[in-house]
N, C-alpha and C. Protein backbone atom coordinates (compact mmCIF):
# COMPACT_ATOMS: atom_id res chain seq x y z
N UNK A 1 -2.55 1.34 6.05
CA UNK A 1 -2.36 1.92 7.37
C UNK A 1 -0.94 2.44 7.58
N UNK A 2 -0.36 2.48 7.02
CA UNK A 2 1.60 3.01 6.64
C UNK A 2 1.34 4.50 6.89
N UNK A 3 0.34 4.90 6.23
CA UNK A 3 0.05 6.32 6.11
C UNK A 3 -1.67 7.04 7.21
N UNK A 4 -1.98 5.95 7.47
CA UNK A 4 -3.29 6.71 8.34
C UNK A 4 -2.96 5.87 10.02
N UNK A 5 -4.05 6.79 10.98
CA UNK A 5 -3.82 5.84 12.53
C UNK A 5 -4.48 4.80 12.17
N UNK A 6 -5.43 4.80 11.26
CA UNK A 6 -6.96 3.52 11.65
C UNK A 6 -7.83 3.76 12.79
N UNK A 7 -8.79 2.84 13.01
CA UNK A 7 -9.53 2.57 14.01
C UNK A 7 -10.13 1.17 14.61
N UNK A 8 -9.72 0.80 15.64
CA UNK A 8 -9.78 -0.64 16.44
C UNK A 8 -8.50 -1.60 15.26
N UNK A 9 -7.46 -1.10 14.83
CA UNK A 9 -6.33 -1.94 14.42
C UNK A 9 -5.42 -1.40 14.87
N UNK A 10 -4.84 -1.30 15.70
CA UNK A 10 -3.65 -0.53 16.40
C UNK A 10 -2.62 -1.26 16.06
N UNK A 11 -2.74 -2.98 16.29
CA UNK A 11 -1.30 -3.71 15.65
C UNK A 11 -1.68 -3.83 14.71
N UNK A 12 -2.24 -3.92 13.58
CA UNK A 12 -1.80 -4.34 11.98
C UNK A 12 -1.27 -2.45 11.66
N UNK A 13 -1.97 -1.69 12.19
CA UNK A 13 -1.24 -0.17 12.29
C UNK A 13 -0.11 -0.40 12.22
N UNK A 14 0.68 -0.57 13.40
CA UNK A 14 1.97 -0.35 13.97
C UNK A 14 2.78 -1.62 12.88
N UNK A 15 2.57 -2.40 12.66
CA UNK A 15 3.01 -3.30 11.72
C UNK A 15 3.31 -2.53 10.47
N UNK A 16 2.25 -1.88 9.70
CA UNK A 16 2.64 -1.06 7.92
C UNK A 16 3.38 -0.20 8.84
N UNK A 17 3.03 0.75 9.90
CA UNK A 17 4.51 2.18 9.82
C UNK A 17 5.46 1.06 9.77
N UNK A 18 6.07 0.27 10.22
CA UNK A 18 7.22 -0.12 11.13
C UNK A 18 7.76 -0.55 9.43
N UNK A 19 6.99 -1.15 8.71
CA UNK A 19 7.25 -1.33 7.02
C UNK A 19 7.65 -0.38 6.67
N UNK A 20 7.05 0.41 6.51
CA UNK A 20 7.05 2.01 6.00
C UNK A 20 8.28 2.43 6.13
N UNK A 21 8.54 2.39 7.99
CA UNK A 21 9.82 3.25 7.90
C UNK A 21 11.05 2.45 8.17
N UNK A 22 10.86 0.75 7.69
CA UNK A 22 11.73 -0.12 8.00
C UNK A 22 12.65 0.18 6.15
N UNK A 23 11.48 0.45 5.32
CA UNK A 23 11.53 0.60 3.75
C UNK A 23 12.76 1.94 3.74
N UNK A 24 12.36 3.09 4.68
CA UNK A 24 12.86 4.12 4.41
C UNK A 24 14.73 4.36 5.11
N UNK A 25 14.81 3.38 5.96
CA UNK A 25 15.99 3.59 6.44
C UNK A 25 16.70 2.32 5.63
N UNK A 26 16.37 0.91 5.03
CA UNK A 26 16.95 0.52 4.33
C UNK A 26 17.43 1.31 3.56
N UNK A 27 16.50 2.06 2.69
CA UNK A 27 16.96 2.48 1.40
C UNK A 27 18.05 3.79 1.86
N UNK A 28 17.97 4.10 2.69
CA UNK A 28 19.05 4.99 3.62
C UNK A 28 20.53 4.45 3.41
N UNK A 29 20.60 3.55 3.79
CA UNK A 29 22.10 2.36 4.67
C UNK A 29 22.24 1.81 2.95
N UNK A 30 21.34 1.49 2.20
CA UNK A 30 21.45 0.60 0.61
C UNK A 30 21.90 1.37 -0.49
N UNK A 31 20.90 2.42 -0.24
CA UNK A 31 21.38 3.25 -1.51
C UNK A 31 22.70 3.44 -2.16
N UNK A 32 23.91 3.70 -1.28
CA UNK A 32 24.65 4.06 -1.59
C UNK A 32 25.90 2.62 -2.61
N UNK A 33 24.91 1.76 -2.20
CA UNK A 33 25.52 0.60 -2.53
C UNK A 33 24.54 0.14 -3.81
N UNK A 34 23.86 1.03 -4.42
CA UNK A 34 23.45 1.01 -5.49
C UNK A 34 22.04 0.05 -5.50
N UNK A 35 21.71 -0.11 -4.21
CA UNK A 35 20.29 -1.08 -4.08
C UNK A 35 19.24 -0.03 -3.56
N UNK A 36 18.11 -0.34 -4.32
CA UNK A 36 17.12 0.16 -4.04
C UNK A 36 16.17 -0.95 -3.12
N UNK A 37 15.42 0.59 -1.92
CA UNK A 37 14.69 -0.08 -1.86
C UNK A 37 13.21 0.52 -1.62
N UNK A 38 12.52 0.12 -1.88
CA UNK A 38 10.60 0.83 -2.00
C UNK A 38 9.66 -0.24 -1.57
N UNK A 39 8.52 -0.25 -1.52
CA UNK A 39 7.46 -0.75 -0.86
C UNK A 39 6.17 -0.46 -1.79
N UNK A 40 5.24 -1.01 -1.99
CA UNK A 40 3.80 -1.33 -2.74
C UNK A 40 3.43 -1.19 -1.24
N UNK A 41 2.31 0.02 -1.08
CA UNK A 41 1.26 0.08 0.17
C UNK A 41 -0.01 -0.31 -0.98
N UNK A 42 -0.49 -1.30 -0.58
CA UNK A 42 -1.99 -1.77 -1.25
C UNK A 42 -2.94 -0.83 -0.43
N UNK A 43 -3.94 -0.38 -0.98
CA UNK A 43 -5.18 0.04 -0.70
C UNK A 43 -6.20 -1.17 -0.43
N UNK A 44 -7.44 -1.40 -0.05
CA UNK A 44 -8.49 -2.03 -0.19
C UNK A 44 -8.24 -3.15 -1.45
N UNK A 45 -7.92 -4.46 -1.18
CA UNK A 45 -7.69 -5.11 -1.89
C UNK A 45 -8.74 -6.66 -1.39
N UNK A 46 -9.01 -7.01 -2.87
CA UNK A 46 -10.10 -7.87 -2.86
C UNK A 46 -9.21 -9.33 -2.82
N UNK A 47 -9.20 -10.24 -1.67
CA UNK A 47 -9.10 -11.24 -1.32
C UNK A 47 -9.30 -12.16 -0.17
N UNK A 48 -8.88 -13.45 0.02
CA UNK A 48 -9.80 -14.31 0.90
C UNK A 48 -9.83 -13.70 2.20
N UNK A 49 -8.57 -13.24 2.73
CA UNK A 49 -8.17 -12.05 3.66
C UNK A 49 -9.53 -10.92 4.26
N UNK A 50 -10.19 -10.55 2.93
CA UNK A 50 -10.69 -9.07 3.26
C UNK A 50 -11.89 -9.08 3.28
N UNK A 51 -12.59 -10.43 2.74
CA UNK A 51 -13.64 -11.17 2.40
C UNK A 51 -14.78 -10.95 3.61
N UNK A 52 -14.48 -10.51 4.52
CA UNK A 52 -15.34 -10.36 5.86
C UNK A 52 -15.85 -9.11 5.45
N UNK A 53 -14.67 -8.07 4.88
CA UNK A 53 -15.33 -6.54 4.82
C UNK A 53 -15.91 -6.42 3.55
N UNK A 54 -15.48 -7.31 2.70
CA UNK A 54 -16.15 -7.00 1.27
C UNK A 54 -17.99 -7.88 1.82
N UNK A 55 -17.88 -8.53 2.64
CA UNK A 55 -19.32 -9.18 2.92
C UNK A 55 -20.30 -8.06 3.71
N UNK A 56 -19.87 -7.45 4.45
CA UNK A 56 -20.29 -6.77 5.56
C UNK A 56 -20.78 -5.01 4.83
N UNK A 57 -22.05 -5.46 5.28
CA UNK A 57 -23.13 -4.45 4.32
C UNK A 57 -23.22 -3.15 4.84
N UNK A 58 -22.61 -2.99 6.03
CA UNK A 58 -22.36 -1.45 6.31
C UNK A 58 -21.14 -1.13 6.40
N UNK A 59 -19.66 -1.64 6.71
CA UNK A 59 -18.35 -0.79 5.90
C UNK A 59 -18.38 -1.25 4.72
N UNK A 60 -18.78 -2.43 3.93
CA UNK A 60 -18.01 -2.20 2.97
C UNK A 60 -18.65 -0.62 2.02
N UNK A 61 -19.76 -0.74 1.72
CA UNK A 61 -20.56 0.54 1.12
C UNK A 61 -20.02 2.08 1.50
N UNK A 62 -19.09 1.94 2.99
CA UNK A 62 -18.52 3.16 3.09
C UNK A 62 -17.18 3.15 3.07
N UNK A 63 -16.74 1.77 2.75
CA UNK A 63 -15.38 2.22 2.08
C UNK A 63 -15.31 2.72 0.76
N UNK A 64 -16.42 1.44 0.31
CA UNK A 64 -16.46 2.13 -1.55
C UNK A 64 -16.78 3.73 -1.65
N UNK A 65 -17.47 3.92 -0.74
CA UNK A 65 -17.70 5.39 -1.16
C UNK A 65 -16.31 6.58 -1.26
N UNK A 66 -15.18 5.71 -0.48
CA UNK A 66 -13.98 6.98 -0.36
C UNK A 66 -12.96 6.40 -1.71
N UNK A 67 -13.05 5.36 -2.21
CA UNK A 67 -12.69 5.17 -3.33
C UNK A 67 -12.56 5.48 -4.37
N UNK A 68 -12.24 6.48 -4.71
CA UNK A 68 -12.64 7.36 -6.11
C UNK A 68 -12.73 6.42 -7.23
N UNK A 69 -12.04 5.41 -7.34
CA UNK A 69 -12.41 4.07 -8.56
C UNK A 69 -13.18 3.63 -8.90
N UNK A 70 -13.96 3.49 -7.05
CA UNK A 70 -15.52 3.53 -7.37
C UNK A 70 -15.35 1.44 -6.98
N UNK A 71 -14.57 1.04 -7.12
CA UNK A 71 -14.14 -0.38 -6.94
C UNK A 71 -13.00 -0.57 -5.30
N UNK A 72 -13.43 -1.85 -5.36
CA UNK A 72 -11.92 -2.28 -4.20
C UNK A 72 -10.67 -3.05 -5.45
N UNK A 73 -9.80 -3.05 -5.31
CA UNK A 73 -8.44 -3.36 -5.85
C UNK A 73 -8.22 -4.60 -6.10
N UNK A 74 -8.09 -5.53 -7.32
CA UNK A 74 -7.52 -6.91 -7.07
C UNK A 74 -5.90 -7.31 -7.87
N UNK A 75 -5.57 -8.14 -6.54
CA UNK A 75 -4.41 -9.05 -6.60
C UNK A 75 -3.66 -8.34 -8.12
N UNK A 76 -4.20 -8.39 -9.20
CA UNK A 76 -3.30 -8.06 -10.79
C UNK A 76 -2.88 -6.72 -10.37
N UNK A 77 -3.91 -5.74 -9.77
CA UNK A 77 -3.41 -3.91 -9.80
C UNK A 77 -2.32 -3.94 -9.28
N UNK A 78 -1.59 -5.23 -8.62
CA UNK A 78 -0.38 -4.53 -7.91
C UNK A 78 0.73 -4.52 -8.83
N UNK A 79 0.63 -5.49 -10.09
CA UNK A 79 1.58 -6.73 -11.10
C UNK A 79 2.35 -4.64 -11.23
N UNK A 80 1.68 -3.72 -11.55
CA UNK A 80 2.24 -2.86 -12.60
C UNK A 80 2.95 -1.84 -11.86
N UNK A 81 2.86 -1.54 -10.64
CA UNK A 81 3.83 -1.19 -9.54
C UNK A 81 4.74 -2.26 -9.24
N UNK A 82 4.92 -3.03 -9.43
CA UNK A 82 5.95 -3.85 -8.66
C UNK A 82 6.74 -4.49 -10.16
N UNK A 83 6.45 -3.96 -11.51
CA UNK A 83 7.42 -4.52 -12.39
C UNK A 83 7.83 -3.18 -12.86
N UNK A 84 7.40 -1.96 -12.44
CA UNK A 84 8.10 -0.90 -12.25
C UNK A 84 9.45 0.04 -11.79
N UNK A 85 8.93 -0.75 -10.20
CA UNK A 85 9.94 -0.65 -8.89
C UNK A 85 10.85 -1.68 -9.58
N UNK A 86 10.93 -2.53 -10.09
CA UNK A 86 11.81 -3.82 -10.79
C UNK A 86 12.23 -3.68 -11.53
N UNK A 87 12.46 -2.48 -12.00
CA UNK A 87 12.63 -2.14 -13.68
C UNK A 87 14.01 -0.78 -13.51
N UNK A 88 14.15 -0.66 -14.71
CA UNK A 88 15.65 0.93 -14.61
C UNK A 88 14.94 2.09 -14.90
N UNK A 89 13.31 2.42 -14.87
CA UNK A 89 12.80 2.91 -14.79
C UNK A 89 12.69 3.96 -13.59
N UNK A 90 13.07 2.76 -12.35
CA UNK A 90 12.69 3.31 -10.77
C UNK A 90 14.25 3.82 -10.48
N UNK A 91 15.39 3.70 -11.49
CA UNK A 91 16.64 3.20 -10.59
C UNK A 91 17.17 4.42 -9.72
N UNK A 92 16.28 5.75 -10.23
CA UNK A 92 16.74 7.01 -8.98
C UNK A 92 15.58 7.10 -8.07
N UNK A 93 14.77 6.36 -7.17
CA UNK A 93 13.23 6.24 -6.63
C UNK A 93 14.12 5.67 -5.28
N UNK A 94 14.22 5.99 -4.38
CA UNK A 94 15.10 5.26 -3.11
C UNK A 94 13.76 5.36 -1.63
N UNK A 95 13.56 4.06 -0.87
CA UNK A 95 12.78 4.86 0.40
C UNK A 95 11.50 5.34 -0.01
N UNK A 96 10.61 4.69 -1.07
CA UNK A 96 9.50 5.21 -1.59
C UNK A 96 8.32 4.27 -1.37
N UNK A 97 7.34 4.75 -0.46
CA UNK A 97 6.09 3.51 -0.75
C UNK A 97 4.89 4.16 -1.45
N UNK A 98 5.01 3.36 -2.41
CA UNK A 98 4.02 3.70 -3.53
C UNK A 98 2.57 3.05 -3.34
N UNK A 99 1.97 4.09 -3.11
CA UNK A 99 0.02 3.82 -2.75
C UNK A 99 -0.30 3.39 -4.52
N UNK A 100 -1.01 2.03 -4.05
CA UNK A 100 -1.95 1.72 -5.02
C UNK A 100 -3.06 1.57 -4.37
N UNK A 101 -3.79 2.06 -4.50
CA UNK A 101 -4.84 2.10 -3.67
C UNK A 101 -6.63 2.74 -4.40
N UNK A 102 -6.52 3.11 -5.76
CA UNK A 102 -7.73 3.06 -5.80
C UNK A 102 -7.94 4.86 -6.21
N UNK A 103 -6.99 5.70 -5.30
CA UNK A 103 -6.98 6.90 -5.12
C UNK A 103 -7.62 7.31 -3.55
N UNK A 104 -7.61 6.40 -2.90
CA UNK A 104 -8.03 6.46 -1.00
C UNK A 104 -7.12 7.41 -0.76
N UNK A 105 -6.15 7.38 -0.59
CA UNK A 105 -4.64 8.55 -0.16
C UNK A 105 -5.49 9.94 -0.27
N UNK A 106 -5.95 10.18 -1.73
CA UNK A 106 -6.41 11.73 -2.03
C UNK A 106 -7.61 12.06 -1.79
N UNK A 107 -8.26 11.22 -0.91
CA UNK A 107 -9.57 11.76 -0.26
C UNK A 107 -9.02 12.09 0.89
């Protein structure tokens, strides 16, 4: 939700922007002091958390459908973005939230 309005979540909404652009003005004020900073936006991720929508026989079937993976996301998909961002790989990447998500963003 960093990147979409949603619908009937207005505060967990306003919660990811406020991440989003809490990520982007750190890395504003940090950068220059040689700290990075970025953000992992998870997509549809399978845990005890989400377990209501992965149960629930009419969204979950239409979330999967915008999924291009064709799957919802678990807990490990994030390990390879976040030892990335951790790495000297990222070290010119400043103010960046990186969608793992499945490919949801590009629908």
């Amino acid at each position: 939700m960093s990147f979409e309005g949603g619908i009937l979540v207005s505060p967990y909404t306003a919660s990811k922007g406020a991440v989003g652009q809490l990520t982007k003005a750190l890395a504003n004020e940090w950068a220059p002091l040689g700290i990075n900073v970025n953000a992992i936006a998870p997509g549809y991720i399978a845990t005890d958390l989400t377990r209501p929508l992965l149960e629930d026989t009419t969204r979950n079937p239409a979330i999967l459908a915008r999924i291009p993976a064709g799957r919802w996301g678990r807990p490990e998909d994030l390990g390879g973005a976040a030892v990335f961002l951790a790495s000297a790989a990222s070290d010119y990447i400043h103010g960046h939230l990186l969608a793992v998500d499945g490919g949801w963003l590009g629908r």
